[in-house]
PDB file of N, CA and C in Angstrom:
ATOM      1  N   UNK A   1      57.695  50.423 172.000  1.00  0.00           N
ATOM      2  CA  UNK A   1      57.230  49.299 172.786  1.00  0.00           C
ATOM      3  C   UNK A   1      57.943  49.322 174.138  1.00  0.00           C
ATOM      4  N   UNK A   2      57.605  49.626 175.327  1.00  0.00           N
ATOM      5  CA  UNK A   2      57.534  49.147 176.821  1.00  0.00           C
ATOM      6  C   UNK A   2      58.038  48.078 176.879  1.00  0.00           C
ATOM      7  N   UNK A   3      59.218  47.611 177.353  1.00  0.00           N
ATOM      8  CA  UNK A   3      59.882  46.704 177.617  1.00  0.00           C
ATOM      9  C   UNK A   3      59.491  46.675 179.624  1.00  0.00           C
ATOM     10  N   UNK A   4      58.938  45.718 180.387  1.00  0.00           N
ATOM     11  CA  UNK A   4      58.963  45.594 181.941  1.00  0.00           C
ATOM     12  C   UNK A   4      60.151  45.141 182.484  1.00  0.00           C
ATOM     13  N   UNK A   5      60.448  45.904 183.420  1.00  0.00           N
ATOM     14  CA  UNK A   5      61.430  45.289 184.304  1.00  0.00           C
ATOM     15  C   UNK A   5      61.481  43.305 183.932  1.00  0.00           C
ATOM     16  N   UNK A   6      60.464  42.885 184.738  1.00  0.00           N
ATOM     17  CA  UNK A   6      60.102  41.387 184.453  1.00  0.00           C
ATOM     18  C   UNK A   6      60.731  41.025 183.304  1.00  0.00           C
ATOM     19  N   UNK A   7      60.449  41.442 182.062  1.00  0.00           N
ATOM     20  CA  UNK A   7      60.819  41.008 180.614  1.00  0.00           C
ATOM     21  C   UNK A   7      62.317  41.019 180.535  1.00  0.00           C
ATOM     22  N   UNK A   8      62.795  42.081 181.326  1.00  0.00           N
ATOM     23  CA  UNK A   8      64.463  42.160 181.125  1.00  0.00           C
ATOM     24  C   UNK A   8      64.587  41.080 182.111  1.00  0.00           C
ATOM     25  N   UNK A   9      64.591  40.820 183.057  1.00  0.00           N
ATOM     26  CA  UNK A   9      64.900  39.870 183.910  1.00  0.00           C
ATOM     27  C   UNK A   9      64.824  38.853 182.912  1.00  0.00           C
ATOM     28  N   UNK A  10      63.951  38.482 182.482  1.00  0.00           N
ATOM     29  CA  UNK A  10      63.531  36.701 181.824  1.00  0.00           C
ATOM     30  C   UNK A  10      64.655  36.717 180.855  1.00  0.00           C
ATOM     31  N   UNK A  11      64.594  37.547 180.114  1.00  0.00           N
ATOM     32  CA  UNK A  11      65.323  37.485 178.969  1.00  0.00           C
ATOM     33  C   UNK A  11      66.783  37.330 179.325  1.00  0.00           C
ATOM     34  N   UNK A  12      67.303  38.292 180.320  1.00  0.00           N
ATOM     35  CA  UNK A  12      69.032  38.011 180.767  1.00  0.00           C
ATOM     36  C   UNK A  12      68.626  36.503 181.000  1.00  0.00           C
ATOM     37  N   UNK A  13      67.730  36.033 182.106  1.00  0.00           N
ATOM     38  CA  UNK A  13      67.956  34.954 182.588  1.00  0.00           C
ATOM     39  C   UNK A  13      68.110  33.566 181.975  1.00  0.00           C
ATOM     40  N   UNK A  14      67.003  34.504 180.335  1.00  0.00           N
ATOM     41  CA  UNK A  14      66.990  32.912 179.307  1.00  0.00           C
ATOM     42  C   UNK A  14      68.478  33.096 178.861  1.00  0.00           C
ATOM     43  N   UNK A  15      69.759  34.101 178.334  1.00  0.00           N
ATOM     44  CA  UNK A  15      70.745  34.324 177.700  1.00  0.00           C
ATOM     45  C   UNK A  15      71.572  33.674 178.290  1.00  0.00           C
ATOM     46  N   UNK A  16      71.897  33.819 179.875  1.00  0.00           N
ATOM     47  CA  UNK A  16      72.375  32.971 180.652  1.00  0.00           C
ATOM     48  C   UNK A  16      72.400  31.847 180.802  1.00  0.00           C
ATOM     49  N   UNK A  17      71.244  31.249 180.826  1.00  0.00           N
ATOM     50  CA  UNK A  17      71.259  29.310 180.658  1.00  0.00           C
ATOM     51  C   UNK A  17      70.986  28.839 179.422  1.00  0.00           C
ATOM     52  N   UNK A  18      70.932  29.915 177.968  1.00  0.00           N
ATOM     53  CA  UNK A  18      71.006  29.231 176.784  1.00  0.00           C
ATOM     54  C   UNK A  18      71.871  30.163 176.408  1.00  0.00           C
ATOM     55  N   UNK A  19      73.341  30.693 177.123  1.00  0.00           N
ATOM     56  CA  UNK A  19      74.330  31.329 176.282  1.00  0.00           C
ATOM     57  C   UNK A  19      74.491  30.924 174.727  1.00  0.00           C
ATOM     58  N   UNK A  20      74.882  29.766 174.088  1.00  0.00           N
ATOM     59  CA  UNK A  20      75.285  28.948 172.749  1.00  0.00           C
ATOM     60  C   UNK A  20      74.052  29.284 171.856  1.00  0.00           C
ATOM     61  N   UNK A  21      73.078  29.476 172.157  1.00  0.00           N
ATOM     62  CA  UNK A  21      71.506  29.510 171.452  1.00  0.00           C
ATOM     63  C   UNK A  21      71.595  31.310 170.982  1.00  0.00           C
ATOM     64  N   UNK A  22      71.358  31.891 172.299  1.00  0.00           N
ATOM     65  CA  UNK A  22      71.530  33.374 172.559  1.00  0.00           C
ATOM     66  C   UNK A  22      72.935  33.659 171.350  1.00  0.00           C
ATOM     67  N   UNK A  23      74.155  33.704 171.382  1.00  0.00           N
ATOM     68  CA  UNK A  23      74.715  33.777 170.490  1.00  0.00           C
ATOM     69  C   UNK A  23      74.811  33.601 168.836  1.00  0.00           C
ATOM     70  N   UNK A  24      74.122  32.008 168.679  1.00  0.00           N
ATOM     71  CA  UNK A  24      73.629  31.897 167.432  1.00  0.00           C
ATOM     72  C   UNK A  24      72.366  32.556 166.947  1.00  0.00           C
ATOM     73  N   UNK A  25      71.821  33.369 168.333  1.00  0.00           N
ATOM     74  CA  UNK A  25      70.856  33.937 167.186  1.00  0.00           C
ATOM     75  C   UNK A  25      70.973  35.336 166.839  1.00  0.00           C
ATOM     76  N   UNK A  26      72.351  36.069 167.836  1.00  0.00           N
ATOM     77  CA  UNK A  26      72.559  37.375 167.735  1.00  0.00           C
ATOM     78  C   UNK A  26      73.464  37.153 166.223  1.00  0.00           C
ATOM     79  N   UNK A  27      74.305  36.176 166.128  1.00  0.00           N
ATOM     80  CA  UNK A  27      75.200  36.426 164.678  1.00  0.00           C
ATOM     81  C   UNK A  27      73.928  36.012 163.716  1.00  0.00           C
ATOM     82  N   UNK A  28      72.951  35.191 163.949  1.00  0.00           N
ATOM     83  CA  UNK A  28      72.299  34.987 162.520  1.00  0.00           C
ATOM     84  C   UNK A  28      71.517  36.724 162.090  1.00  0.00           C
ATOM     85  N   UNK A  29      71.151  37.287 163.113  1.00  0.00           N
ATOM     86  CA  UNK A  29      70.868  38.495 162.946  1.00  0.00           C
ATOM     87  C   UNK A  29      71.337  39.569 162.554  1.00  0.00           C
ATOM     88  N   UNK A  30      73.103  39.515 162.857  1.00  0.00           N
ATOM     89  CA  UNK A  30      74.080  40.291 162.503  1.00  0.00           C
ATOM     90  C   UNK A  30      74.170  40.363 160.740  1.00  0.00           C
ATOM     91  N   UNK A  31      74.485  38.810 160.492  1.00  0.00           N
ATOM     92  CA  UNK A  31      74.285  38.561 159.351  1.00  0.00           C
ATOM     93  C   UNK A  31      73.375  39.119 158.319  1.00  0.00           C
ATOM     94  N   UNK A  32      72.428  38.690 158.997  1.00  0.00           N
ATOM     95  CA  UNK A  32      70.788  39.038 157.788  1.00  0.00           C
ATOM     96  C   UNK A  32      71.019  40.339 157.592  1.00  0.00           C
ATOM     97  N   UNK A  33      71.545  41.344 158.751  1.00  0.00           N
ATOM     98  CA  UNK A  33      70.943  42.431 158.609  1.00  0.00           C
ATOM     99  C   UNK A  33      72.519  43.287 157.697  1.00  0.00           C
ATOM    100  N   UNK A  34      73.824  42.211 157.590  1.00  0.00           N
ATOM    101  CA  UNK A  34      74.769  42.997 157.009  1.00  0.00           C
ATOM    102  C   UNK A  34      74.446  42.290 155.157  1.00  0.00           C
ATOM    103  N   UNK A  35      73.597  41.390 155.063  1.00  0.00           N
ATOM    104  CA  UNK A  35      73.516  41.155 153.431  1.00  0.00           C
ATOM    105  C   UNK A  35      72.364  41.884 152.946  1.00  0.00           C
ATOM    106  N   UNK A  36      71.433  42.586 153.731  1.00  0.00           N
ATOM    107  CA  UNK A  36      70.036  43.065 153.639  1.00  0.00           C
ATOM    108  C   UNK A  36      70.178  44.670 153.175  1.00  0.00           C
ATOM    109  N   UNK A  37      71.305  45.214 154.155  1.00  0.00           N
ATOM    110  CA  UNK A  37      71.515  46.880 154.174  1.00  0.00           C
ATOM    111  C   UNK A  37      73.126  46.908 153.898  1.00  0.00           C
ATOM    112  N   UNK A  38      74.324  46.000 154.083  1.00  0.00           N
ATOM    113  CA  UNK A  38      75.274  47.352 153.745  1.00  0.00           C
ATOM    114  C   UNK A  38      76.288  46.012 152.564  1.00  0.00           C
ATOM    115  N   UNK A  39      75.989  45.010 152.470  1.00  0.00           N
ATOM    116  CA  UNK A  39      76.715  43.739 151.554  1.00  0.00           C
ATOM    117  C   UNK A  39      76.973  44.402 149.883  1.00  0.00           C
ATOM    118  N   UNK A  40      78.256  44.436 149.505  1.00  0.00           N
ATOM    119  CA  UNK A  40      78.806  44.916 148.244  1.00  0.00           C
ATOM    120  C   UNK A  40      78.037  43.935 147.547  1.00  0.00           C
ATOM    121  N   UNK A  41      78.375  43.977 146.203  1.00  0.00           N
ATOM    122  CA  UNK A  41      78.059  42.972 145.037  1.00  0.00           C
ATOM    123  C   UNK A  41      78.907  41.687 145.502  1.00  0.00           C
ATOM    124  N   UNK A  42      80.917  42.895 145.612  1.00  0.00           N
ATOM    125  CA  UNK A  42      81.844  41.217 145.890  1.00  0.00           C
ATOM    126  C   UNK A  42      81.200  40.796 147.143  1.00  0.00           C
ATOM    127  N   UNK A  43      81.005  41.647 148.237  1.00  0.00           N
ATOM    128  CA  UNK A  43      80.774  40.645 149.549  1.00  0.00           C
ATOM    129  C   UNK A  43      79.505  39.676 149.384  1.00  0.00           C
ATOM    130  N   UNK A  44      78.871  39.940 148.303  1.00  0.00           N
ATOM    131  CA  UNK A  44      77.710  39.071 148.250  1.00  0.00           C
ATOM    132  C   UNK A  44      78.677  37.827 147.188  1.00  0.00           C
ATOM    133  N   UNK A  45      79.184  38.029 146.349  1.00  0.00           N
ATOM    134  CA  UNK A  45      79.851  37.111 145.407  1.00  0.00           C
ATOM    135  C   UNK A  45      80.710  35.751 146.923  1.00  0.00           C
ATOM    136  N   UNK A  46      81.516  36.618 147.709  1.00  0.00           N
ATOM    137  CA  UNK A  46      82.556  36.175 148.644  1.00  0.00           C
ATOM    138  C   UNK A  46      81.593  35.179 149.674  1.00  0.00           C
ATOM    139  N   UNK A  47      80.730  35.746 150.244  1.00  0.00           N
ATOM    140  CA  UNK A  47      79.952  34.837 150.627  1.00  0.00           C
ATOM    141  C   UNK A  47      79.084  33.835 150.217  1.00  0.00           C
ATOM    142  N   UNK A  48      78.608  33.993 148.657  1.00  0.00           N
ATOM    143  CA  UNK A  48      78.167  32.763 148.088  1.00  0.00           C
ATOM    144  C   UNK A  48      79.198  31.837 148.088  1.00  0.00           C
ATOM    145  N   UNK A  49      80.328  32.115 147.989  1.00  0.00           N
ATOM    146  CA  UNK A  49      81.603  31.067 147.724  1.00  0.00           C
ATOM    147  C   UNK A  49      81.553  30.453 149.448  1.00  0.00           C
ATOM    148  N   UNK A  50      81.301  30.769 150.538  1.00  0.00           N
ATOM    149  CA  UNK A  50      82.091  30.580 151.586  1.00  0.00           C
ATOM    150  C   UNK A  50      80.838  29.744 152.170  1.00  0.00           C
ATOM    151  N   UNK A  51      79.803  30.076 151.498  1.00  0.00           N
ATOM    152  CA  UNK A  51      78.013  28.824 151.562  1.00  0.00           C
ATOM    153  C   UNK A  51      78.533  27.825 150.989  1.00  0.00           C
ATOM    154  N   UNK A  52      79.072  27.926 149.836  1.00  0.00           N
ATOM    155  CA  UNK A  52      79.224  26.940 148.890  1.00  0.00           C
ATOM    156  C   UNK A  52      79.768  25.620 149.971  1.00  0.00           C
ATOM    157  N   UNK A  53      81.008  26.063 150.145  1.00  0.00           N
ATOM    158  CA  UNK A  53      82.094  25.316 150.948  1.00  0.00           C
ATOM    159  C   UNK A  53      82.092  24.753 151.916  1.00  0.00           C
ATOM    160  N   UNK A  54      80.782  25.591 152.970  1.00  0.00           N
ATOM    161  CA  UNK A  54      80.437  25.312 153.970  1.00  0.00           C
ATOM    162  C   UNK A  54      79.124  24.075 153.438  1.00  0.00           C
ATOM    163  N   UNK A  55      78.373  24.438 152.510  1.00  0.00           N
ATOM    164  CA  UNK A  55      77.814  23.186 152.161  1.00  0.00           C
ATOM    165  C   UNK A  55      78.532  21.860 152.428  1.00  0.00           C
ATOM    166  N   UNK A  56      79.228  21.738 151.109  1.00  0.00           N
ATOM    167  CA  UNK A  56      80.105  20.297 150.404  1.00  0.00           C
ATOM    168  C   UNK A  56      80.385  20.481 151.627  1.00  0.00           C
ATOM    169  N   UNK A  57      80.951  21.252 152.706  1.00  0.00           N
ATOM    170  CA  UNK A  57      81.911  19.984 153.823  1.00  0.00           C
ATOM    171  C   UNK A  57      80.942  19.861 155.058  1.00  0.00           C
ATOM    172  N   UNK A  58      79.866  20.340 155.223  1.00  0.00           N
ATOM    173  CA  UNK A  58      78.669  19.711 155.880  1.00  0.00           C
ATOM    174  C   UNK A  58      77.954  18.365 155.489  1.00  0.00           C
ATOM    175  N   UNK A  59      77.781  18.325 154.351  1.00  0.00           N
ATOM    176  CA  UNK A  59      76.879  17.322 153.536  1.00  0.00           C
ATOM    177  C   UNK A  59      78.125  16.268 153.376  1.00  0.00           C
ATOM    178  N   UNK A  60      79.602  16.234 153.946  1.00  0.00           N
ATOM    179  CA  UNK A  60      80.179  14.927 153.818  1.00  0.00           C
ATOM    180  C   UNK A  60      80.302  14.097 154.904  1.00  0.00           C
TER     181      UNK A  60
END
């Protein structure tokens, strides 16, 4: 896929005035893609625990 000059422009320009957005969506991606292709059994065990936690102290 052809990426345009134009398209790179917009896109730096959206990263720039939604830095905080741009970030949360590069780690949610990081994420998906480290429980999808390279996550052990424990790292999958370690991170259900660390959802868990992050639940209960969201939901108080």
């Amino acid at each position: 896929m052809v990426v345009t000059e134009a398209q790179k422009r917009a896109k730096k320009k959206y990263q720039q005035k939604h830095r905080k957005e741009a970030n949360v969506y590069s780690y949610r991606s990081t994420a998906k893609n480290f429980i999808k292709n390279y996550a052990t059994f424990d790292d999958l065990q370690e991170l259900k625990e660390l959802i868990s936690a992050n639940e209960k102290e969201k939901s108080e």
